[in-house]
N, C-alpha and C. Protein backbone atom coordinates (compact mmCIF):
# COMPACT_ATOMS: atom_id res chain seq x y z
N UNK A 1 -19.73 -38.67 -28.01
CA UNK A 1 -21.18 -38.46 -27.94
C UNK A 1 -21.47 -36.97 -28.13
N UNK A 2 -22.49 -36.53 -29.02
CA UNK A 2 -22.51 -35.18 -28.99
C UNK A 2 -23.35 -34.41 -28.12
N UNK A 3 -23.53 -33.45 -27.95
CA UNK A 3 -24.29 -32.34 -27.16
C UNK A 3 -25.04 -32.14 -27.29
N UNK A 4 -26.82 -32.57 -27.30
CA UNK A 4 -27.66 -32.32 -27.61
C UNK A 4 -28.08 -30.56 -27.72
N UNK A 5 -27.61 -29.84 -27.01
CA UNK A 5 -27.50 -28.40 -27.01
C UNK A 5 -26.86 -27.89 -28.23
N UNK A 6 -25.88 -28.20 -28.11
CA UNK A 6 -25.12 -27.81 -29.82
C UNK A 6 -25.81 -28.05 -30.82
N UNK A 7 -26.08 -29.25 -30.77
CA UNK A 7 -26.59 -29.67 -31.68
C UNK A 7 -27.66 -29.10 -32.35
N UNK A 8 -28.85 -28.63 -31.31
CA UNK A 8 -29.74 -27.86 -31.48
C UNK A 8 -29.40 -26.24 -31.72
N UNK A 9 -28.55 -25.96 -31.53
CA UNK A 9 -27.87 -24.76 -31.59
C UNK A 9 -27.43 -24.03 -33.41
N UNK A 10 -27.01 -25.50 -33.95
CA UNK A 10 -26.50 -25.31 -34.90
C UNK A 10 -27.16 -25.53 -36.14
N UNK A 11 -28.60 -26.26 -35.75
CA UNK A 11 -29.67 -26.65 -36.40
C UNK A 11 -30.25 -25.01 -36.45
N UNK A 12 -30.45 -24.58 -35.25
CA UNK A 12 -30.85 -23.00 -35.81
C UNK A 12 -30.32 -21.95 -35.98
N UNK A 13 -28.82 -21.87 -35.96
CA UNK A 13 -28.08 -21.23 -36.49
C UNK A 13 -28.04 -21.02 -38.08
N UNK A 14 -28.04 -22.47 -38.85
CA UNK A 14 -28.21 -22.23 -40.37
C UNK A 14 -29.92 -21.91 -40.42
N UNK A 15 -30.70 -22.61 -40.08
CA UNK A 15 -32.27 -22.17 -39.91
C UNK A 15 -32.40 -20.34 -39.92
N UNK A 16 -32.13 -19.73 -38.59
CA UNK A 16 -32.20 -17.83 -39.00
C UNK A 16 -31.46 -17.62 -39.53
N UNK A 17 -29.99 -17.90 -39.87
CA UNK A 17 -28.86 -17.07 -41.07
C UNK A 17 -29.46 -17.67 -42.01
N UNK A 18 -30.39 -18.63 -42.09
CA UNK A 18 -30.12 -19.16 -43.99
C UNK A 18 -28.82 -19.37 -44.69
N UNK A 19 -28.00 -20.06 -43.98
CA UNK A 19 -26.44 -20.38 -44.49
C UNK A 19 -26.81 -21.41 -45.62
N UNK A 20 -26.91 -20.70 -46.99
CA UNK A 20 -26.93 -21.78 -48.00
C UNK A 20 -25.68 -22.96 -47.90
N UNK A 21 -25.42 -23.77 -48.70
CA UNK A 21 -24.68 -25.07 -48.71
C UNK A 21 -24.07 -25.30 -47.17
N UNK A 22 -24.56 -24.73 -45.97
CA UNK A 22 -23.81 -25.52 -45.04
C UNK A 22 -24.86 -26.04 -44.04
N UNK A 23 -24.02 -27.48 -43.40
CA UNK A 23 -24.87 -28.08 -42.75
C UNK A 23 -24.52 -28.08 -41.11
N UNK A 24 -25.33 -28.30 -40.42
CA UNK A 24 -25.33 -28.10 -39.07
C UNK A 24 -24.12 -28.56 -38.55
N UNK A 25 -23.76 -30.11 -38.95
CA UNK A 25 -22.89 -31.08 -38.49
C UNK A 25 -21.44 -30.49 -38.93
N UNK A 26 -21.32 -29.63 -39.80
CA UNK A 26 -20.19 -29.01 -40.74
C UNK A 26 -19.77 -27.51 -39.57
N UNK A 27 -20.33 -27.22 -38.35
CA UNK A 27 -20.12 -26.02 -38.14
C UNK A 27 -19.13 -26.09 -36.66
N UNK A 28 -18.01 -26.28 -36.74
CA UNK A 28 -17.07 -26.69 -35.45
C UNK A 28 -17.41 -25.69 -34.26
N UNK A 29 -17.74 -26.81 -33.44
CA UNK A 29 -17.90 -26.32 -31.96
C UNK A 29 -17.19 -24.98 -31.80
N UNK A 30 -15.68 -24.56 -31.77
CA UNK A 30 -15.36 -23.71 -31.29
C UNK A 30 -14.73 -22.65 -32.49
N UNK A 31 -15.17 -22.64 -33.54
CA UNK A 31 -15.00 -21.48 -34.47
C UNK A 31 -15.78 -20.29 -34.52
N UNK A 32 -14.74 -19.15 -34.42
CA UNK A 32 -15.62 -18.37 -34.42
C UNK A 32 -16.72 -17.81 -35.58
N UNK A 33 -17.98 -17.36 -34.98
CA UNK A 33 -18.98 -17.72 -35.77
C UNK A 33 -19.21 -15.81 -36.53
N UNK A 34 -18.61 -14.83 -35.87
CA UNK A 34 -18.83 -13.24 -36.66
C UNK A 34 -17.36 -12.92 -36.81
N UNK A 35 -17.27 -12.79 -37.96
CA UNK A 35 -16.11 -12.18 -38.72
C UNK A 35 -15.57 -13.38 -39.19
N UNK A 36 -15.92 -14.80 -39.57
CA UNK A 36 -15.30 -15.56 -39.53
C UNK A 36 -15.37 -15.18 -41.52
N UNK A 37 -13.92 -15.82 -41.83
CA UNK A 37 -14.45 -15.67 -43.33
C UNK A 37 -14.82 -17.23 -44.11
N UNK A 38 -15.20 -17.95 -43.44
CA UNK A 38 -15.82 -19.31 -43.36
C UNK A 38 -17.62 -18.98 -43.46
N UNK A 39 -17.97 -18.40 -42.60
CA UNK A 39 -18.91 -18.11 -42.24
C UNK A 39 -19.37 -16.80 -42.84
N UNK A 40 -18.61 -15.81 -42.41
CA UNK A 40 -18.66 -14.52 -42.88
C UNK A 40 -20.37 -13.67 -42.14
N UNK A 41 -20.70 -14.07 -40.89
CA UNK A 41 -21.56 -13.47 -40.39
C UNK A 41 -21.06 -11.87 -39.88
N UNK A 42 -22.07 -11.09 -39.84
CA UNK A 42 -22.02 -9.88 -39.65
C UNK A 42 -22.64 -9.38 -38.30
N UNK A 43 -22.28 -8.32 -38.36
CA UNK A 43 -23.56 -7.28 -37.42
C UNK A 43 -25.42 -7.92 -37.08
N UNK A 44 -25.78 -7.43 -38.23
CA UNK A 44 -27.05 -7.79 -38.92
C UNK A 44 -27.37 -9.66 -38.26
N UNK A 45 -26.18 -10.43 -39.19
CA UNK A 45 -26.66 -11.91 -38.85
C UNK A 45 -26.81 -11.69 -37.03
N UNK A 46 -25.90 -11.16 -36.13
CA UNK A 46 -25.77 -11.66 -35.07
C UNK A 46 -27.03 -10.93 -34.38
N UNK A 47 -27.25 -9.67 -34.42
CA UNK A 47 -29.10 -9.60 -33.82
C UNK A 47 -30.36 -10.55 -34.40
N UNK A 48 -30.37 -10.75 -35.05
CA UNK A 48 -31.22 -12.17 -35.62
C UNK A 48 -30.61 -13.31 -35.03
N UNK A 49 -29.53 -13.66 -34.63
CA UNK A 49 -29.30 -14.36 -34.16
C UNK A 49 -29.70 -14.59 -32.75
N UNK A 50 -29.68 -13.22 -32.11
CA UNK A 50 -29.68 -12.75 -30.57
C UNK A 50 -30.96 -13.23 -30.68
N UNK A 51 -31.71 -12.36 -31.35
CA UNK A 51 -33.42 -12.31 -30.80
C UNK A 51 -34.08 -14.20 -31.52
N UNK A 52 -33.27 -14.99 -32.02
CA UNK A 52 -34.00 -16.38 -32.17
C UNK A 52 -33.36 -16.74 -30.69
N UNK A 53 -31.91 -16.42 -30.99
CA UNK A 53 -31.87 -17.03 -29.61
C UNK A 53 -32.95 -16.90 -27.96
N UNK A 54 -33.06 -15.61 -27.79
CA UNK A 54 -34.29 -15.04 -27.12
C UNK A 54 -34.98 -15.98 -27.25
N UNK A 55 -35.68 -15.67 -28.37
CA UNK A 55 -36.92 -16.54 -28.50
C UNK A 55 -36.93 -18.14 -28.24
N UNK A 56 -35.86 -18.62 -28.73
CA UNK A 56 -36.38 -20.42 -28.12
C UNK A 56 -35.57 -20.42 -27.09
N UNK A 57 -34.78 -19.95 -26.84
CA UNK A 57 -34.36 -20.61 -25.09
C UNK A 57 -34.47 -19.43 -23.81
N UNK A 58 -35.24 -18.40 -24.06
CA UNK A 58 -35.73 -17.88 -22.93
C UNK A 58 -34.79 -17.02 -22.59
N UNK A 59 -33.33 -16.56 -22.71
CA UNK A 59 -32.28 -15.86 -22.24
C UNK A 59 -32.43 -14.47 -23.03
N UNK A 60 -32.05 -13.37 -22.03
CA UNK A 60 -31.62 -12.03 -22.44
C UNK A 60 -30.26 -11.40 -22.39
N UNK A 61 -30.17 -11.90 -23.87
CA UNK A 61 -28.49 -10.99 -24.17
C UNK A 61 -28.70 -9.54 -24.04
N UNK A 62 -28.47 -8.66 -22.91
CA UNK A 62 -27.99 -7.18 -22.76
C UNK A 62 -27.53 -6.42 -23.54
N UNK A 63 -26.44 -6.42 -23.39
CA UNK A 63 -25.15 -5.49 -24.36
C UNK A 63 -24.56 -6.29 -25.58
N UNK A 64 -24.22 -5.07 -26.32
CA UNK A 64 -23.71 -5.45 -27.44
C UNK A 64 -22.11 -6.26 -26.81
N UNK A 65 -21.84 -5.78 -25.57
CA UNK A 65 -20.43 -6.76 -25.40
C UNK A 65 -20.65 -8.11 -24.59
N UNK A 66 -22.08 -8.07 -24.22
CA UNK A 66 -22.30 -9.46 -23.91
C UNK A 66 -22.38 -10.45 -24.91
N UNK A 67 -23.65 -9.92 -26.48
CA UNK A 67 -23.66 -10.48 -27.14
C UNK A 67 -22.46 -10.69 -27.83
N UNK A 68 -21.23 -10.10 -27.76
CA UNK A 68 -20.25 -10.53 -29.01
C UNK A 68 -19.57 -11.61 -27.85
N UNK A 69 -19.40 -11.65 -26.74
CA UNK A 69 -18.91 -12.74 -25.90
C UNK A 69 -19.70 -14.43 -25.92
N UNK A 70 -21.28 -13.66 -25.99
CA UNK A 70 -22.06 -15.03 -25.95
C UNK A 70 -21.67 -16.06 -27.17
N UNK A 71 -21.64 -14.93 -28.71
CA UNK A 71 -21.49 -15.50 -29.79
C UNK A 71 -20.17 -16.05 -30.37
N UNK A 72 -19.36 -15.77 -29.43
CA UNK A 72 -18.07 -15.97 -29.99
C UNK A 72 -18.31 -17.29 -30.73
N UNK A 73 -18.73 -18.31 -30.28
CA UNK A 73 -18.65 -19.70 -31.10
C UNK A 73 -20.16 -20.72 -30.99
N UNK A 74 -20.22 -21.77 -31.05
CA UNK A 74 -21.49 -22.37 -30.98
C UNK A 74 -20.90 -22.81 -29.22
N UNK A 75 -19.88 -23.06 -28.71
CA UNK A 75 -19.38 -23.39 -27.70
C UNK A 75 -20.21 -22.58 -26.59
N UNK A 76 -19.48 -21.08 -26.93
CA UNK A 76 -19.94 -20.23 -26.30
C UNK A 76 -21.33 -20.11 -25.73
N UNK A 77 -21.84 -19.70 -27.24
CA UNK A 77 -23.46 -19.78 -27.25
C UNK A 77 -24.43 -20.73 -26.22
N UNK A 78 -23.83 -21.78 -26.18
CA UNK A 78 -24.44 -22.73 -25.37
C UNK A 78 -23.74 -23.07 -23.74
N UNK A 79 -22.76 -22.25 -23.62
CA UNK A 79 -22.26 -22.26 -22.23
C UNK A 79 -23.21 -20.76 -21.63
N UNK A 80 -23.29 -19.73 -22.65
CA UNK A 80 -24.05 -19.30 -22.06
C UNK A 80 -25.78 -19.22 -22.09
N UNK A 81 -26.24 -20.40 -22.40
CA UNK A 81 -27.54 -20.12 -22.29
C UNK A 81 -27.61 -21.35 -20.96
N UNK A 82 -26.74 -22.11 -20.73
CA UNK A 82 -26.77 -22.94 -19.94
C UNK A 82 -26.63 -22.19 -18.39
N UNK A 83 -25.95 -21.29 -18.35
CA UNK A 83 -25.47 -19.93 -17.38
C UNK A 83 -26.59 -19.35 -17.10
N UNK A 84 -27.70 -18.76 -18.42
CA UNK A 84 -28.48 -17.44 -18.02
C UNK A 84 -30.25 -18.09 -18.45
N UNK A 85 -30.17 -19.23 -19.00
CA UNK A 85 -31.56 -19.42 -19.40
C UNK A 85 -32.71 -20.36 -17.92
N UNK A 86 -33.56 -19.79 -18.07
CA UNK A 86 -34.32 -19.56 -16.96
C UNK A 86 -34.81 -21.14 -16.85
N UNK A 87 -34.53 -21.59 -15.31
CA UNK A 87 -34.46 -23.38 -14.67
C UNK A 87 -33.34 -23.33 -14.95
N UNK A 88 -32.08 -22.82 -15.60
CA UNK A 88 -30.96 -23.06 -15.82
C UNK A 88 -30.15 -23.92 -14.43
């Protein structure tokens, strides 16, 4: 059964990167998602990433070493908004 969190996760993951030809369902739970050469997200992708994230689920990524921990994967991402997002 899948994760409704992920799921949604990965729906807006290609949504702010604009990942041409890839699809949500195509993006494995625990790969990493910056530096990957699958992916090939950067610097750049991952603050756009930060601040959508911000924006729909209410959480404030801090530091640049929080955010590279939060983002490590879609896994991640969603263990920590489950951790820091507010009613959490």
């Amino acid at each position: 059964m899948s994760d409704p969190l992920i799921d949604r996760l990965k729906i807006l993951i290609v949504a702010t990167l604009k990942l041409e030809g890839v699809r949500p369902e195509e993006i494995p739970d625990d790969e990493p998602l910056i530096g990957s050469p699958r992916f090939g997200l950067d610097s750049i992708d991952a603050l756009e990433l930060v601040l959508a994230l911000e924006k729909e689920f209410g959480v404030k990524i801090g530091s640049s070493e929080e955010s590279r921990q939060a983002l490590t994967s879609v896994a991640t991402i969603a263990a920590f908004i489950r951790a820091h997002a507010p009613g959490a």
